[in-house]
C-alpha atoms as a PDB file:
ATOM      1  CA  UNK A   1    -127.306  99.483  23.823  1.00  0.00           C
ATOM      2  CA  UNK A   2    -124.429 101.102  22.875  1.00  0.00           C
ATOM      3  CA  UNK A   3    -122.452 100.193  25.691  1.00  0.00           C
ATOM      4  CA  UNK A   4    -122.694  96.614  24.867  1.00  0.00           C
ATOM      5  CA  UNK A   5    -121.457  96.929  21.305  1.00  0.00           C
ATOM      6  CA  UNK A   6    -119.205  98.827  22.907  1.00  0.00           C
ATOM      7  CA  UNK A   7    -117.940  95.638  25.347  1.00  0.00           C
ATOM      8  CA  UNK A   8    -118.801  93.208  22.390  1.00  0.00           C
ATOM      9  CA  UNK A   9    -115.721  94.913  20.556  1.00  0.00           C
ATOM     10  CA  UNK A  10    -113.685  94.879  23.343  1.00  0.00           C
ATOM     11  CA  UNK A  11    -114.210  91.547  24.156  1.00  0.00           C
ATOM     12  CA  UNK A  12    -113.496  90.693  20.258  1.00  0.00           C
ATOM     13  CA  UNK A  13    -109.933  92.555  20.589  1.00  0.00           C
ATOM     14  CA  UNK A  14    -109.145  90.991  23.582  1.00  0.00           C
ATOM     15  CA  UNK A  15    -110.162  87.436  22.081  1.00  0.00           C
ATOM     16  CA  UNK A  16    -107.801  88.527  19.369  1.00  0.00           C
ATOM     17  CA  UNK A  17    -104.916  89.605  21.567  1.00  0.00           C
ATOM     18  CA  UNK A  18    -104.956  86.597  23.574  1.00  0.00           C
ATOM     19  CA  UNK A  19    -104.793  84.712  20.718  1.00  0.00           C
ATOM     20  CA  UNK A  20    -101.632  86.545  19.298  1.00  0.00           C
ATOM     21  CA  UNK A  21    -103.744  87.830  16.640  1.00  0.00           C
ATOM     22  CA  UNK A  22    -103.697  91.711  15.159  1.00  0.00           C
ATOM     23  CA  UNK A  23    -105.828  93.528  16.790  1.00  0.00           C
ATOM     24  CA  UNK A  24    -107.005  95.256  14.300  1.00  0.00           C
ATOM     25  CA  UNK A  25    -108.153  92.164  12.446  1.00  0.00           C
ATOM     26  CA  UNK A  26    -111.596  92.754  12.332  1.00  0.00           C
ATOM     27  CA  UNK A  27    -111.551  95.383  10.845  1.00  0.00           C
ATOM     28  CA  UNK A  28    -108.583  94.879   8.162  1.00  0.00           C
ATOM     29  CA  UNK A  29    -111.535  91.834   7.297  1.00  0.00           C
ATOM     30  CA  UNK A  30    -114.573  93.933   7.168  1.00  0.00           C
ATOM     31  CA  UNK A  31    -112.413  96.291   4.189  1.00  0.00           C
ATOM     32  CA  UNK A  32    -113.328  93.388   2.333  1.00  0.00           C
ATOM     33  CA  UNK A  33    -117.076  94.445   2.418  1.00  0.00           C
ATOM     34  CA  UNK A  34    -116.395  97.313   1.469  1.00  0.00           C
ATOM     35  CA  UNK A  35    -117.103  97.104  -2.456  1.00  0.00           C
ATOM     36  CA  UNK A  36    -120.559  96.518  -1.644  1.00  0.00           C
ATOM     37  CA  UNK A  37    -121.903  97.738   1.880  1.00  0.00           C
ATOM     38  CA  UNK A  38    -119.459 101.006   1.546  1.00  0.00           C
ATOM     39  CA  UNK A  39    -116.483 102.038   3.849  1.00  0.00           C
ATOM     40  CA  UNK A  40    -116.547 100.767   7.771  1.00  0.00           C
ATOM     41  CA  UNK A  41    -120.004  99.618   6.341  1.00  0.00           C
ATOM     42  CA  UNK A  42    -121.688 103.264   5.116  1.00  0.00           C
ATOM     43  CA  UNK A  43    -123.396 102.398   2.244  1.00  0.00           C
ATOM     44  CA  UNK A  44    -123.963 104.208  -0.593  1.00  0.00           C
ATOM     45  CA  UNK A  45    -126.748 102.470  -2.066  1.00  0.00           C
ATOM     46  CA  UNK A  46    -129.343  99.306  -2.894  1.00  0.00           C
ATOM     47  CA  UNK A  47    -126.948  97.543  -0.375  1.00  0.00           C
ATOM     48  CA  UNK A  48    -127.525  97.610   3.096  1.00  0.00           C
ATOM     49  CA  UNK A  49    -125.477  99.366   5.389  1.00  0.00           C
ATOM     50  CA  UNK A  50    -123.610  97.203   7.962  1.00  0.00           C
ATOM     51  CA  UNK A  51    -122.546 100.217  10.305  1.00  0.00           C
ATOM     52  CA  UNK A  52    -124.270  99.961  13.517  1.00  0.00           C
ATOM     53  CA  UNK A  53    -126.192  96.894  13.288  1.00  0.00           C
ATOM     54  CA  UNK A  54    -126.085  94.210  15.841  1.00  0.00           C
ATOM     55  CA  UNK A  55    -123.242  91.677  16.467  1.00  0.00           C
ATOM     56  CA  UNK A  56    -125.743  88.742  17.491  1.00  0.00           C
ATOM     57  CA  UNK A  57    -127.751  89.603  14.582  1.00  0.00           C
ATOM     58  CA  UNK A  58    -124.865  89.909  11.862  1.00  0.00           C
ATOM     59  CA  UNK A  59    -123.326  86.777  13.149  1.00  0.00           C
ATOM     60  CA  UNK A  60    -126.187  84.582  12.643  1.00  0.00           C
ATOM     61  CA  UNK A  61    -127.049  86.348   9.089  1.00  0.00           C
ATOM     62  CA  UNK A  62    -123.608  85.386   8.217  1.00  0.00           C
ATOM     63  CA  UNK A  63    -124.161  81.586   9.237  1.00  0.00           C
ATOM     64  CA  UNK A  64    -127.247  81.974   7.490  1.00  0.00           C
ATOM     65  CA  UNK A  65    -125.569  82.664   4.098  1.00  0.00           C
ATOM     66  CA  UNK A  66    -122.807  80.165   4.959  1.00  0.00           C
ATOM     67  CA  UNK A  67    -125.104  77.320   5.629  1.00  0.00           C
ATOM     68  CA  UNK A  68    -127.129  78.110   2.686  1.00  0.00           C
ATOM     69  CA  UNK A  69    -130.170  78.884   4.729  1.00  0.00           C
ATOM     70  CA  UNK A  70    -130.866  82.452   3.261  1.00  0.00           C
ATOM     71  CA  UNK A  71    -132.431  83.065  -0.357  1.00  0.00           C
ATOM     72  CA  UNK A  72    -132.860  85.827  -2.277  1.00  0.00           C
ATOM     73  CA  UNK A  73    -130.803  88.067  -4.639  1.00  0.00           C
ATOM     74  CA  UNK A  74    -128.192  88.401  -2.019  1.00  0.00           C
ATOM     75  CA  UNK A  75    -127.226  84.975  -1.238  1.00  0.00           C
ATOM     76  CA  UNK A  76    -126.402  84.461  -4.671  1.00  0.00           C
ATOM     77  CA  UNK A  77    -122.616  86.436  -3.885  1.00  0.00           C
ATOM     78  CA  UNK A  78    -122.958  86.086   0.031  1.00  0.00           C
ATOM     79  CA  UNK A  79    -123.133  82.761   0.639  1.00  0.00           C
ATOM     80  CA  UNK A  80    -119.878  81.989  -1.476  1.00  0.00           C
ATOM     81  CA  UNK A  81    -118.188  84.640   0.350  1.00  0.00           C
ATOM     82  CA  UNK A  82    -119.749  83.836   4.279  1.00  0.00           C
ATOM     83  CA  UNK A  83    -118.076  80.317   3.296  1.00  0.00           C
ATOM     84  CA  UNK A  84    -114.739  81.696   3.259  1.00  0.00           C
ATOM     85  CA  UNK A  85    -114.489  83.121   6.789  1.00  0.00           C
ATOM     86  CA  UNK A  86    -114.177  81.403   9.961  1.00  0.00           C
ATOM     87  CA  UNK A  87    -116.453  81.905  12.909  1.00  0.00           C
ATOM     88  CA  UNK A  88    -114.025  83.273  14.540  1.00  0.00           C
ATOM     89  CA  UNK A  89    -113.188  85.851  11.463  1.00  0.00           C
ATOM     90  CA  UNK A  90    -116.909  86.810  11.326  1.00  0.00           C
ATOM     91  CA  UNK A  91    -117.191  87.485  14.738  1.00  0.00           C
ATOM     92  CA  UNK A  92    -114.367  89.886  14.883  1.00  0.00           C
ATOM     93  CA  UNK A  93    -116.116  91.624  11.382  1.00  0.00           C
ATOM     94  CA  UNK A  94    -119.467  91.456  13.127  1.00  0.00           C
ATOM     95  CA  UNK A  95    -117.441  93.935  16.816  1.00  0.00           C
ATOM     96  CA  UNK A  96    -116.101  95.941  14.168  1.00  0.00           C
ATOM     97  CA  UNK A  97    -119.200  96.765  12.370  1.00  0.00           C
ATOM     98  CA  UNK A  98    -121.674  96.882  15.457  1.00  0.00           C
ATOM     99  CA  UNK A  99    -118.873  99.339  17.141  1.00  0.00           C
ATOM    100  CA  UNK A 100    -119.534 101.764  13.861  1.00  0.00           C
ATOM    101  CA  UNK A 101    -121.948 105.008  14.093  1.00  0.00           C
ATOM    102  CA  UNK A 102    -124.742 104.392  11.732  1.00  0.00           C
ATOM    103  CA  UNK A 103    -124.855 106.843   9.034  1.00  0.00           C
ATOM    104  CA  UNK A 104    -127.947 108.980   9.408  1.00  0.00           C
END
């Protein structure tokens, strides 16, 4: 398992690259979570922790706050902030968070 989050965030970098982007992009955008999921997604807290979890799976939770599509106390911030990133932005955030070491 770890190998392909492993080649997910490789693949994200490259995409990145190729597209004359930073490559650190994904994770300059996941600081931005920071506030509430903790640093490189360690929380601290009531808020889940982001560090570890799966790409595929943080990607469509993202589209499911973005389209609206998720309920609950969350979505009431989330889905205004999923609907400022591109695809493309929370795919990169979604490599850079799967790459992380869960906290234990």
């Amino acid at each position: 398992m770890r190998l392909v989050q492993i080649l997910a965030l490789a693949l994200a970098f490259v995409a990145a690259s190729a597209a004359g982007q930073d490559r650190h992009q994904g994770r300059n955008l996941a600081a931005q979570c920071a506030n509430c999921h903790g640093t490189n997604g360690h929380s601290q807290g009531g808020i889940p922790g982001l560090a570890g979890q799966a790409q595929a799976g943080m990607i469509a939770q993202m589209n499911a706050f973005k389209s609206g599509q998720r309920s609950g106390p969350a979505a009431t911030v989330m889905h205004q902030i999923a609907k400022g990133y591109t695809d493309e932005q929370i795919a990169l955030m979604a490599a850079f968070f799967a790459a992380q070491k869960p906290a234990k």
